[in-house]
C-alpha atoms as a PDB file:
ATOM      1  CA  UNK A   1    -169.106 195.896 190.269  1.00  0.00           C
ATOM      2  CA  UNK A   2    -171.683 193.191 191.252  1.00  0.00           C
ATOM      3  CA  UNK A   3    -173.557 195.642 193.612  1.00  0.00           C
ATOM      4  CA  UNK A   4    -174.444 197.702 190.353  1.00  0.00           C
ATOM      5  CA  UNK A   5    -175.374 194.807 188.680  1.00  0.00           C
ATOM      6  CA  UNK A   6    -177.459 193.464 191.667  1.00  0.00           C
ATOM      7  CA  UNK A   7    -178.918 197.066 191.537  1.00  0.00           C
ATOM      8  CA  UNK A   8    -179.971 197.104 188.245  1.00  0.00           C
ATOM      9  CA  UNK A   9    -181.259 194.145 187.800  1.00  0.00           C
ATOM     10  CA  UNK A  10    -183.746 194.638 190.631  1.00  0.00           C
ATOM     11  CA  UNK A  11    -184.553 198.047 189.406  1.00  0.00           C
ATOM     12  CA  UNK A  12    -185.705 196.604 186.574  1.00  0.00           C
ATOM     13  CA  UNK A  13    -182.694 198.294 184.287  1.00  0.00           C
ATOM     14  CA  UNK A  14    -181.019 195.559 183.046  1.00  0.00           C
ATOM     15  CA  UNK A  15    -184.855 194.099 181.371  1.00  0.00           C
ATOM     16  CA  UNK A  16    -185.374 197.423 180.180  1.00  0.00           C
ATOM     17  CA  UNK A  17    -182.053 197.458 178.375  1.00  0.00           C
ATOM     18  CA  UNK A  18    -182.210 194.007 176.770  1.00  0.00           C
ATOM     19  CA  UNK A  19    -185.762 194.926 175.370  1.00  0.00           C
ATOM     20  CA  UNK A  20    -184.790 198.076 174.049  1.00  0.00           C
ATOM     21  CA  UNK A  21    -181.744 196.048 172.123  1.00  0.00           C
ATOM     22  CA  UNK A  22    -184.120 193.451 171.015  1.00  0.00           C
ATOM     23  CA  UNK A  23    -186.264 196.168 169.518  1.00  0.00           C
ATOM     24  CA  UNK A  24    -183.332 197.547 167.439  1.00  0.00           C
ATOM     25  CA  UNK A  25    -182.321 194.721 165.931  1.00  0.00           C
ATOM     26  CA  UNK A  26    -185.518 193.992 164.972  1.00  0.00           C
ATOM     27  CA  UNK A  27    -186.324 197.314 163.541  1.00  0.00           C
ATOM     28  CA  UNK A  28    -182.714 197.087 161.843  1.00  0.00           C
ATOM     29  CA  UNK A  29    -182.948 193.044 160.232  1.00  0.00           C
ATOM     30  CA  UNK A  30    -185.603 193.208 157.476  1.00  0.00           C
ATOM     31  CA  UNK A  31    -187.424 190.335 156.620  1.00  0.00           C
ATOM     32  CA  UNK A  32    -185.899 187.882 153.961  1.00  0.00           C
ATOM     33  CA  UNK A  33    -187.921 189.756 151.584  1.00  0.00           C
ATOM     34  CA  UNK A  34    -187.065 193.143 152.345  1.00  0.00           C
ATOM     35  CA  UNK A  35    -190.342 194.517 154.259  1.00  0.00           C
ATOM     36  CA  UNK A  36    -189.553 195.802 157.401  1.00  0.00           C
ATOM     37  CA  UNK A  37    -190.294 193.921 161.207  1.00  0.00           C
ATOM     38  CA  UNK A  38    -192.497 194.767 163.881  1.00  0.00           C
ATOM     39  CA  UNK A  39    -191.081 195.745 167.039  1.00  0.00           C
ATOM     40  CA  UNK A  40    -193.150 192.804 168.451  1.00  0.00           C
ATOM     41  CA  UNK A  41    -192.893 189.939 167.221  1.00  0.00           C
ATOM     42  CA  UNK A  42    -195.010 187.618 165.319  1.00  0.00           C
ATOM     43  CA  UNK A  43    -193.641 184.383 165.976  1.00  0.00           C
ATOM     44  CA  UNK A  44    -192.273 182.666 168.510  1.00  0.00           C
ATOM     45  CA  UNK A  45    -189.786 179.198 169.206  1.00  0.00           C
ATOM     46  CA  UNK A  46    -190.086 177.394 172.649  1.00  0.00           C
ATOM     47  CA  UNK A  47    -187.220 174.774 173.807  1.00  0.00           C
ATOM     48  CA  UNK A  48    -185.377 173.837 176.818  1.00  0.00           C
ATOM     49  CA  UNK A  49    -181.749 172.650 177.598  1.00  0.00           C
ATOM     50  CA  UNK A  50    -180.911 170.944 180.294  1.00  0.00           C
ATOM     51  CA  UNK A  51    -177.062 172.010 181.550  1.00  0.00           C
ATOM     52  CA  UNK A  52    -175.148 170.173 184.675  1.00  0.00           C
ATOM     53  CA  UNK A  53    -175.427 171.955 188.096  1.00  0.00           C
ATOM     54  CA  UNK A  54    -172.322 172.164 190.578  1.00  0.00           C
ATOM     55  CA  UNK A  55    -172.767 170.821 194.193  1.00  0.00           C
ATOM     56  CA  UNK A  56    -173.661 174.022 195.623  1.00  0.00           C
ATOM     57  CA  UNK A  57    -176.847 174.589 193.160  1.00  0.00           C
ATOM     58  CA  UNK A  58    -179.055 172.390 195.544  1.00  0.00           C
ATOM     59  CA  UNK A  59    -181.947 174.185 196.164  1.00  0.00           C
ATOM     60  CA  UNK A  60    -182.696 174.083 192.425  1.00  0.00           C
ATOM     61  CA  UNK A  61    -181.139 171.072 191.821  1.00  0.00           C
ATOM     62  CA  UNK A  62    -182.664 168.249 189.887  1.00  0.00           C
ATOM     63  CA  UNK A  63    -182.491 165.199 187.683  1.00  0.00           C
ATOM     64  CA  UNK A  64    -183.323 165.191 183.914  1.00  0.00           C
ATOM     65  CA  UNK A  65    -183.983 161.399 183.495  1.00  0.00           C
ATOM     66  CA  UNK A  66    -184.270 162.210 179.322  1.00  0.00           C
ATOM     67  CA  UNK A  67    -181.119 163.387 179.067  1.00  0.00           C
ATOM     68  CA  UNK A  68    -179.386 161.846 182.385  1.00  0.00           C
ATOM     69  CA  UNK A  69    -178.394 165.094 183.838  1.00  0.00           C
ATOM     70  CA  UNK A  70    -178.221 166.436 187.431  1.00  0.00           C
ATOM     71  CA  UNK A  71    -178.656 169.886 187.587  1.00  0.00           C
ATOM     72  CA  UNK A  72    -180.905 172.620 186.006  1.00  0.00           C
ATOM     73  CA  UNK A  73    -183.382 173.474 183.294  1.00  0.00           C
ATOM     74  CA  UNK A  74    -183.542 176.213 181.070  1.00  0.00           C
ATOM     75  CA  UNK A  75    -186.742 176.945 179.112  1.00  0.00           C
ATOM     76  CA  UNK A  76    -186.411 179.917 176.170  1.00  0.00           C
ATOM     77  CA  UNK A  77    -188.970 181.409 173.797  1.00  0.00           C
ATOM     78  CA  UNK A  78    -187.695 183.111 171.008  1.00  0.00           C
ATOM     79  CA  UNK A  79    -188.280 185.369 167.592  1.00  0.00           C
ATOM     80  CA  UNK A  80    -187.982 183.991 164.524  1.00  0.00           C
ATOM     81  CA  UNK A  81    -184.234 185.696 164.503  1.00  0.00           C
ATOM     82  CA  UNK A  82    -183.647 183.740 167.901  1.00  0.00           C
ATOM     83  CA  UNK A  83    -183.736 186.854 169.722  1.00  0.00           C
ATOM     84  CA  UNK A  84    -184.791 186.539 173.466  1.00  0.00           C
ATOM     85  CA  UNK A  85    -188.309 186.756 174.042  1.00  0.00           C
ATOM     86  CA  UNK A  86    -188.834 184.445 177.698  1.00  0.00           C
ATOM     87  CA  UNK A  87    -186.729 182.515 179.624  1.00  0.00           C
ATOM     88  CA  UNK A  88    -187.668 180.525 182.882  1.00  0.00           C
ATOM     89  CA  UNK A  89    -185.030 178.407 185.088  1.00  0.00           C
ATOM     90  CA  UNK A  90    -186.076 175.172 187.030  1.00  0.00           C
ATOM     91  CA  UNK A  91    -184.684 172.261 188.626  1.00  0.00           C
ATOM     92  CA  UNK A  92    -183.913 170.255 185.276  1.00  0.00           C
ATOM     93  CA  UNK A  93    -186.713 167.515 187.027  1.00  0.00           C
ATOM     94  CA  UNK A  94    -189.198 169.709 185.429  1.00  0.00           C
ATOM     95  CA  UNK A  95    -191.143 168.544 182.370  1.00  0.00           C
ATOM     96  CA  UNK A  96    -190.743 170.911 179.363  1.00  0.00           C
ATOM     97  CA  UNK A  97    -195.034 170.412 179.339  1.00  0.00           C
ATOM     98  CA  UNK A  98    -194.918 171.741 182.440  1.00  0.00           C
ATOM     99  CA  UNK A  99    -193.370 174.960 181.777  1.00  0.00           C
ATOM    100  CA  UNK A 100    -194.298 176.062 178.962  1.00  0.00           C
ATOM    101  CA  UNK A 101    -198.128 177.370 179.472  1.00  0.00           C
ATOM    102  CA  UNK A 102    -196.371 179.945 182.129  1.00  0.00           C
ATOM    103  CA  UNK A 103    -193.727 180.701 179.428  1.00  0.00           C
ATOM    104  CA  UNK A 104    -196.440 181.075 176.452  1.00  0.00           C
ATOM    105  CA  UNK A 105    -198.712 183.049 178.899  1.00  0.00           C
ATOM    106  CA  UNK A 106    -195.840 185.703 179.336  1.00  0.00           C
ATOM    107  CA  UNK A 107    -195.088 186.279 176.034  1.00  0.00           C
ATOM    108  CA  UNK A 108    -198.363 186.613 174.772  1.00  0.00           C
ATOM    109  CA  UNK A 109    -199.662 188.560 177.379  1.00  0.00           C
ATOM    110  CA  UNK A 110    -196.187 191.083 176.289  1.00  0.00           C
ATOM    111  CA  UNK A 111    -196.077 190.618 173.027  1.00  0.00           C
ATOM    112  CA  UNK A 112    -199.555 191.591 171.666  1.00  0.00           C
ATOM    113  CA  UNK A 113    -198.760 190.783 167.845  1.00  0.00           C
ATOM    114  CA  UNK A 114    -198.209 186.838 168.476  1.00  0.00           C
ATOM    115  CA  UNK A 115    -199.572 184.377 166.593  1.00  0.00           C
ATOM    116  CA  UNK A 116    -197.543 181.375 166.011  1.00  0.00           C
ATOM    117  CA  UNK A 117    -195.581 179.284 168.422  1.00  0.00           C
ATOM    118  CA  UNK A 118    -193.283 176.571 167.700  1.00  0.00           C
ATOM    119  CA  UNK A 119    -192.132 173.809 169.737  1.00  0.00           C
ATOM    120  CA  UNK A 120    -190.975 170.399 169.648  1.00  0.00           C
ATOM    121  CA  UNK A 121    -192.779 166.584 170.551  1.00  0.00           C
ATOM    122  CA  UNK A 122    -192.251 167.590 174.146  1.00  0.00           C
ATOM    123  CA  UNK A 123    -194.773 169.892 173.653  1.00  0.00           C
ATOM    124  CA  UNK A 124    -197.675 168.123 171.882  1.00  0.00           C
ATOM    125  CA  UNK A 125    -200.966 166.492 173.232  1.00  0.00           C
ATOM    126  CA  UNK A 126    -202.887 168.512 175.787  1.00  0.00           C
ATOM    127  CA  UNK A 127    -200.506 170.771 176.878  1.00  0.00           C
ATOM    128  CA  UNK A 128    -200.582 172.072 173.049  1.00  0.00           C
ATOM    129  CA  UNK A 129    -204.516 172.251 173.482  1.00  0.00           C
ATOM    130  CA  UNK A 130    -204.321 174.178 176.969  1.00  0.00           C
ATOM    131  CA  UNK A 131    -202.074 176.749 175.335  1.00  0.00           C
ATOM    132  CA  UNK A 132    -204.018 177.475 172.321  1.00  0.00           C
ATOM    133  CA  UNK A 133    -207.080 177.844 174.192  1.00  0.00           C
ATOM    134  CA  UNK A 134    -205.401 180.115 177.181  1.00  0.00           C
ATOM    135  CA  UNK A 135    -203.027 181.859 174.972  1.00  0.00           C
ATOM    136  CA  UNK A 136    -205.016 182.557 171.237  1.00  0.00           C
ATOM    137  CA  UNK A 137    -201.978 181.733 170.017  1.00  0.00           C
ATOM    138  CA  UNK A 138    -201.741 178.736 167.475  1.00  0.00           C
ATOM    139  CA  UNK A 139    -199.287 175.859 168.187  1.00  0.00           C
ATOM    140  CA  UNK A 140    -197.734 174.497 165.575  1.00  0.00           C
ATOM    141  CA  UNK A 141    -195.096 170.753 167.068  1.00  0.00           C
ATOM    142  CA  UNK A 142    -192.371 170.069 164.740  1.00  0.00           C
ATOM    143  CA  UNK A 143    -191.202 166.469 164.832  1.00  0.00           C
ATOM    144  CA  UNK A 144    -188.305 164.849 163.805  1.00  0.00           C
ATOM    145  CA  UNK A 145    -188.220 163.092 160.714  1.00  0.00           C
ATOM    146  CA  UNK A 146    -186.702 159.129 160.429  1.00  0.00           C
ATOM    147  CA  UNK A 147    -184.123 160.385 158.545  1.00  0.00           C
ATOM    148  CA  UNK A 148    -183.209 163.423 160.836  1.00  0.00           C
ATOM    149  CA  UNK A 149    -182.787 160.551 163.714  1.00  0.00           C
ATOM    150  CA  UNK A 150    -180.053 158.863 161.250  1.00  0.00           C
ATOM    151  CA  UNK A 151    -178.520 161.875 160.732  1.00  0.00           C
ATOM    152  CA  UNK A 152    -178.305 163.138 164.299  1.00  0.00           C
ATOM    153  CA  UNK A 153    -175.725 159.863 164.819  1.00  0.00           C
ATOM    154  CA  UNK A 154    -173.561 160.697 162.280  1.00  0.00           C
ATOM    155  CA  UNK A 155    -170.365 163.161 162.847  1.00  0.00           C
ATOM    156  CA  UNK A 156    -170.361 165.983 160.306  1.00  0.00           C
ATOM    157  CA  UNK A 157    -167.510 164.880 158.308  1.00  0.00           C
ATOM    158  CA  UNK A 158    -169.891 161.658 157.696  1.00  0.00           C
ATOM    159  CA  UNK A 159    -168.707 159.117 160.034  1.00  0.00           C
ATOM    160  CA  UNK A 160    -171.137 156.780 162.538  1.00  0.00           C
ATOM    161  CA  UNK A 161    -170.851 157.151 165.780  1.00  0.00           C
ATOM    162  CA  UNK A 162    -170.524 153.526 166.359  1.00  0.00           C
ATOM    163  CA  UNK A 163    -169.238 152.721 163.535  1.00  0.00           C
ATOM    164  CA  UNK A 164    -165.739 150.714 163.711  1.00  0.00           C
ATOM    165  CA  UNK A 165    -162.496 153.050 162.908  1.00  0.00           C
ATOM    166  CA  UNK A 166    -159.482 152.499 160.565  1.00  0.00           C
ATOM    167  CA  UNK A 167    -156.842 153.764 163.344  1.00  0.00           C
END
């Protein structure tokens, strides 16, 4: 079963048949006011997640001092429906700055419609400048708010994290 896999995905069949997915549920999930979407996309989303690598992963292998992880990196762009766009996998030592001008360089070289890009404060200063000006796309960072880093240590049933418990 692998080898077909293996095959594929070095034939190129396996890209081919995520993109023409992507494009059908695009064509097929209208905009929130009805008009129809482009099969390329507009907009675009850029994170990373860092995820815990096993022993054997050590060619790739690194440490994410931010979030205190060994192991590797994953860096996405997205559509605005969260549909896969780019993806890139490093050692998790890698800066998200660092990545993403190869990322948004990709995408906007495949996707001709871009315009927007969204990212996080990882992304801001000149890395933000270096992609508008190699890319033509415009980078907008979206930062946390005071009261988003409140809410982030609270459970969702309304609890603190630290706070002391009844038993």
């Amino acid at each position: 079963m692998f080898e077909y896999y293996r095959k594929w995905r070095n034939d190129g069949v396996i890209e081919e048949m995520h993109d023409a997915l992507r494009d059908q549920v695009r064509q097929r999930t209208p905009h929130a006011n009805g008009t129809p979407r482009t099969r390329s996309p507009s907009i675009c989303i850029l994170d990373s997640q860092s995820a815990k690598g096993s022993e054997e992963c050590v060619e790739a292998r690194g440490f994410d001092a931010g979030k205190k992880i060994k192991g590797r990196k994953r860096h996405l762009v997205v559509d605005a429906l969260g549909l896969l766009l780019a993806v890139q996998v490093t050692s998790a030592s890698v800066q998200d700055r660092d990545a993403a001008l190869p990322l948004f360089s990709q995408v906007s070289r495949d996707y001709e419609d871009l315009e927007v890009a969204f990212a996080d404060g990882g992304y801001r200063g000149e890395v933000k400048s270096q992609i508008e000006k190699k890319t033509g796309l415009r980078v907008h960072i979206s930062l946390r708010s005071d009261a988003q880093k409140k809410d982030s240590c609270r459970f969702p049933f309304g609890g603190l994290w630290n706070a002391p418990s009844d038993g």
